[in-house]
C-alpha atoms as a PDB file:
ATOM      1  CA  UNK A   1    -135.839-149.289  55.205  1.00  0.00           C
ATOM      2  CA  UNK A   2    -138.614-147.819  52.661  1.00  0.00           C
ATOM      3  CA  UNK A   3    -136.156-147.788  50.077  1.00  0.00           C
ATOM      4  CA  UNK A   4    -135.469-151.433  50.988  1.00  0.00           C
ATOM      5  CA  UNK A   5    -139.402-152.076  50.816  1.00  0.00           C
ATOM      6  CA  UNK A   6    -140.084-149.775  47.634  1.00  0.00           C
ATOM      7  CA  UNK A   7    -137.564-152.285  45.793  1.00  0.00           C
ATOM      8  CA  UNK A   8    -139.053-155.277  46.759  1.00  0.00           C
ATOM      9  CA  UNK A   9    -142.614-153.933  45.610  1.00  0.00           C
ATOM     10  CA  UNK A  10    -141.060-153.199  42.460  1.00  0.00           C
ATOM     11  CA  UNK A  11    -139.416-156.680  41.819  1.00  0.00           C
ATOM     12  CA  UNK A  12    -142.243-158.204  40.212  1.00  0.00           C
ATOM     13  CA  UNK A  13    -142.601-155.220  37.566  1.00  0.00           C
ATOM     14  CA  UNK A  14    -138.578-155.707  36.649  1.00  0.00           C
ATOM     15  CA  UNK A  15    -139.277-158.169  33.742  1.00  0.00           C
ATOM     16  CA  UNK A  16    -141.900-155.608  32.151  1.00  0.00           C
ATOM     17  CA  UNK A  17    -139.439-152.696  32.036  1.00  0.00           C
ATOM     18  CA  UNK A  18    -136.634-155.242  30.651  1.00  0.00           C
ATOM     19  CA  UNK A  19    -138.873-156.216  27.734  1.00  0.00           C
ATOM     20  CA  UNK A  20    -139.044-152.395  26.816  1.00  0.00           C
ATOM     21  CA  UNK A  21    -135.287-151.294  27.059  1.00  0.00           C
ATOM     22  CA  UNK A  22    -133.038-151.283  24.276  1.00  0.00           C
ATOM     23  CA  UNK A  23    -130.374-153.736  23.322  1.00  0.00           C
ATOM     24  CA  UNK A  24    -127.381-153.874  25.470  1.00  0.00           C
ATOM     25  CA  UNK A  25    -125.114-152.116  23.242  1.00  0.00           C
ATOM     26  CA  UNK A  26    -121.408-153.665  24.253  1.00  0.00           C
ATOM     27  CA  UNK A  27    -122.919-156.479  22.323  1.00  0.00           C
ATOM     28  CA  UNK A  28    -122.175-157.192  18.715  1.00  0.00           C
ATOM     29  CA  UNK A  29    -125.073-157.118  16.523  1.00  0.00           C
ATOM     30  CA  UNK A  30    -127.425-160.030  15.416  1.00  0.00           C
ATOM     31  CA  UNK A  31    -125.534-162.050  12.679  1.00  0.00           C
ATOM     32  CA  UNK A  32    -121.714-160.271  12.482  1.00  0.00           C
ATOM     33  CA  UNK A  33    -120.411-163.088  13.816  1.00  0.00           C
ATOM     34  CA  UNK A  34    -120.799-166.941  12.640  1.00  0.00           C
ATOM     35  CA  UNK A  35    -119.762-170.007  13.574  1.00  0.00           C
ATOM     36  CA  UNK A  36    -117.261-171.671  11.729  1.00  0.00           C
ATOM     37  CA  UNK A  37    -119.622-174.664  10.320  1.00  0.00           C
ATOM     38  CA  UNK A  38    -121.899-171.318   9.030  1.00  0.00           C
ATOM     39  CA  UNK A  39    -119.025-170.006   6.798  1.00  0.00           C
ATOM     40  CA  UNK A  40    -118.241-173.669   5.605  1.00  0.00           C
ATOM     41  CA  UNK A  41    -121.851-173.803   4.851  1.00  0.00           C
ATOM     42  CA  UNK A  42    -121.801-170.734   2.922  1.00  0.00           C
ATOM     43  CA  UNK A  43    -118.793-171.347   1.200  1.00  0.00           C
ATOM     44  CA  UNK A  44    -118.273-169.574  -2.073  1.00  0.00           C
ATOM     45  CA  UNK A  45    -117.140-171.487  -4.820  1.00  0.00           C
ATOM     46  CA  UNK A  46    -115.707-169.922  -8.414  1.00  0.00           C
ATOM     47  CA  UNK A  47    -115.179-171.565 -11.276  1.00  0.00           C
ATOM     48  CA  UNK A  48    -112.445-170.420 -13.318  1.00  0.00           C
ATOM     49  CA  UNK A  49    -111.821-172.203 -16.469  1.00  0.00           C
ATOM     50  CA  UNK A  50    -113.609-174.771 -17.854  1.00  0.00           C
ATOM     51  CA  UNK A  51    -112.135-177.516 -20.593  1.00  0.00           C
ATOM     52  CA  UNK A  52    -114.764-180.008 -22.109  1.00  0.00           C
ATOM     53  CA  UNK A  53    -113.874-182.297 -24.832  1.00  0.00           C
ATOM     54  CA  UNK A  54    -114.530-186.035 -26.086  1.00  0.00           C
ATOM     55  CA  UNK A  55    -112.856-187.617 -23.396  1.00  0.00           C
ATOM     56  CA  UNK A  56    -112.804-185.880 -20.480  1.00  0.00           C
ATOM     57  CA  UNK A  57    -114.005-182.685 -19.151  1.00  0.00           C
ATOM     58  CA  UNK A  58    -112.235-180.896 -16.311  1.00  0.00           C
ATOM     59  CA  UNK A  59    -112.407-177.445 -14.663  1.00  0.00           C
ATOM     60  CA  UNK A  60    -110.423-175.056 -12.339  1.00  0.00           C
ATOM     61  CA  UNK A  61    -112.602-173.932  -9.238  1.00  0.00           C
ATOM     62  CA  UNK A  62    -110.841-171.983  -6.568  1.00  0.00           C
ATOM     63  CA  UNK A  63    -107.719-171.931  -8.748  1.00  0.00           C
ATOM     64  CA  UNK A  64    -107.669-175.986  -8.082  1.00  0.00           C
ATOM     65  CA  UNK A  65    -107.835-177.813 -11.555  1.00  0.00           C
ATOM     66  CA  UNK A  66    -110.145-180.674 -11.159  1.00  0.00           C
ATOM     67  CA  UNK A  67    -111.957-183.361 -12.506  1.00  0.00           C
ATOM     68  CA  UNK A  68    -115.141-185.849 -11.976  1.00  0.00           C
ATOM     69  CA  UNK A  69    -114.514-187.533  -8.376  1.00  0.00           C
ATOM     70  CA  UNK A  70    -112.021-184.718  -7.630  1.00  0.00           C
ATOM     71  CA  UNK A  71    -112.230-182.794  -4.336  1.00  0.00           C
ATOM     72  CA  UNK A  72    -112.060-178.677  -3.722  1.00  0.00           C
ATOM     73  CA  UNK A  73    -112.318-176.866  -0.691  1.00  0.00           C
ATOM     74  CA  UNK A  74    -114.261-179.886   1.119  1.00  0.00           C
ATOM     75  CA  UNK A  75    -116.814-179.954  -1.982  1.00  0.00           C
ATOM     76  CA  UNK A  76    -116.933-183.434  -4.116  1.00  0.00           C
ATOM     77  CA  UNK A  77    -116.917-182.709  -8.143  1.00  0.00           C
ATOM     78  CA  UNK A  78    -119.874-184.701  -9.659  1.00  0.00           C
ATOM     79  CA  UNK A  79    -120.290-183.434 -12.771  1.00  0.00           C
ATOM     80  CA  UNK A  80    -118.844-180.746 -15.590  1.00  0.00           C
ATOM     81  CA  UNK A  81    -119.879-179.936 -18.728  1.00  0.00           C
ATOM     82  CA  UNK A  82    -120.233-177.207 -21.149  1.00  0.00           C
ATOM     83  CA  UNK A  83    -122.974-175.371 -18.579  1.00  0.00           C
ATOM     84  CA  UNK A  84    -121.007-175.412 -15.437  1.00  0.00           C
ATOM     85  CA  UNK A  85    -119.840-177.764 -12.457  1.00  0.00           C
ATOM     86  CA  UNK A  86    -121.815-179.866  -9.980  1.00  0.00           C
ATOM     87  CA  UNK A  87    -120.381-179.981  -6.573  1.00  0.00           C
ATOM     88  CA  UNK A  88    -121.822-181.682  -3.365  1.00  0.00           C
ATOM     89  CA  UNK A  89    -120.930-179.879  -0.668  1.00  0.00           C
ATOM     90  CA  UNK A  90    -122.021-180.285   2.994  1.00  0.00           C
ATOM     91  CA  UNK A  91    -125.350-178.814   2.187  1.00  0.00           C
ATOM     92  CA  UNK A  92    -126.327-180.328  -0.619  1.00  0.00           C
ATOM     93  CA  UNK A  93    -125.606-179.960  -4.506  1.00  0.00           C
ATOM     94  CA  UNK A  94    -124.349-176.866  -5.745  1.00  0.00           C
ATOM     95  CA  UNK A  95    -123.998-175.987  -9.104  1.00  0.00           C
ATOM     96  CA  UNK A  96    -121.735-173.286 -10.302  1.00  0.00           C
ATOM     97  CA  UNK A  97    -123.067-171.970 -14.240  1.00  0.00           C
ATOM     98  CA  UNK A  98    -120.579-171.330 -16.259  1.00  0.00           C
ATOM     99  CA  UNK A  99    -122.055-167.965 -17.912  1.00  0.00           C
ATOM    100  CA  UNK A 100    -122.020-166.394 -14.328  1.00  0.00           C
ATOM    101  CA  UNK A 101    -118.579-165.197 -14.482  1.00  0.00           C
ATOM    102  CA  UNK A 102    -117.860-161.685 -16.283  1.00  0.00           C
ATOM    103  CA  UNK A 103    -115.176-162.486 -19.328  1.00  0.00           C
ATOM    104  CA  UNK A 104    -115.412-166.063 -19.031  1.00  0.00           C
ATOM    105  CA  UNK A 105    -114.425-168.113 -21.789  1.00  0.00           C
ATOM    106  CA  UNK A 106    -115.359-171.955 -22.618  1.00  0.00           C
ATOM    107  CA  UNK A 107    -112.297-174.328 -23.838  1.00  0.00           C
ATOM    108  CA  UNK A 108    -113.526-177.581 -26.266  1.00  0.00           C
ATOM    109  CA  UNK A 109    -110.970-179.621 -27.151  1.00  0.00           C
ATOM    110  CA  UNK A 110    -110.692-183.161 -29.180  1.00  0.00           C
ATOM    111  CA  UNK A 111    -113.279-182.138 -31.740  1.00  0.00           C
END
């Protein structure tokens, strides 16, 4: 019965000692895992080629070839030219610089 009584008296100090133990650690960590709208959020895109020219400009992101109006991955194509690609994704605008890829290489053609 003291035991019985000792708990009770020690009920109200329970939230106190929670606040100071650690993490509960069969639990993954903060941010490992993401809901699926997160990743489409964060989708990466990569632009692979770009072609401008005269009359029309297109590019390949994501190994799609594409041009203005086009759509990759989810993302709408709004613009290309010689500095990159404009994409609106879910998130807003995204713009993917040409010069950001290592060995890229610009195409012009009709000049």
């Amino acid at each position: 019965m003291r035991k019985f009584i000792a708990g009770l008296l020690l009920l109200p100090v329970a939230p106190l000692w929670a606040e100071t133990l650690p993490a509960d650690p069969t639990r993954p960590a903060p941010g490992i895992y993401q809901s699926a709208a997160a990743v489409k959020a964060q989708q990466i895109f990569t632009l692979n080629g770009l072609t401008t020219g005269k009359q029309r400009n297109s590019a390949v992101v994501n190994g799609q070839q594409v041009v203005v109006g086009d759509r990759v991955d989810g993302a709408l194509v709004l613009a290309i030219d010689t500095a990159g690609v404009t994409l609106a994704t879910g998130s807003g605008e995204q713009f993917i610089a040409a010069g950001e890829r290592k060995g890229f290489s610009k195409v012009k053609r009709g000049e």
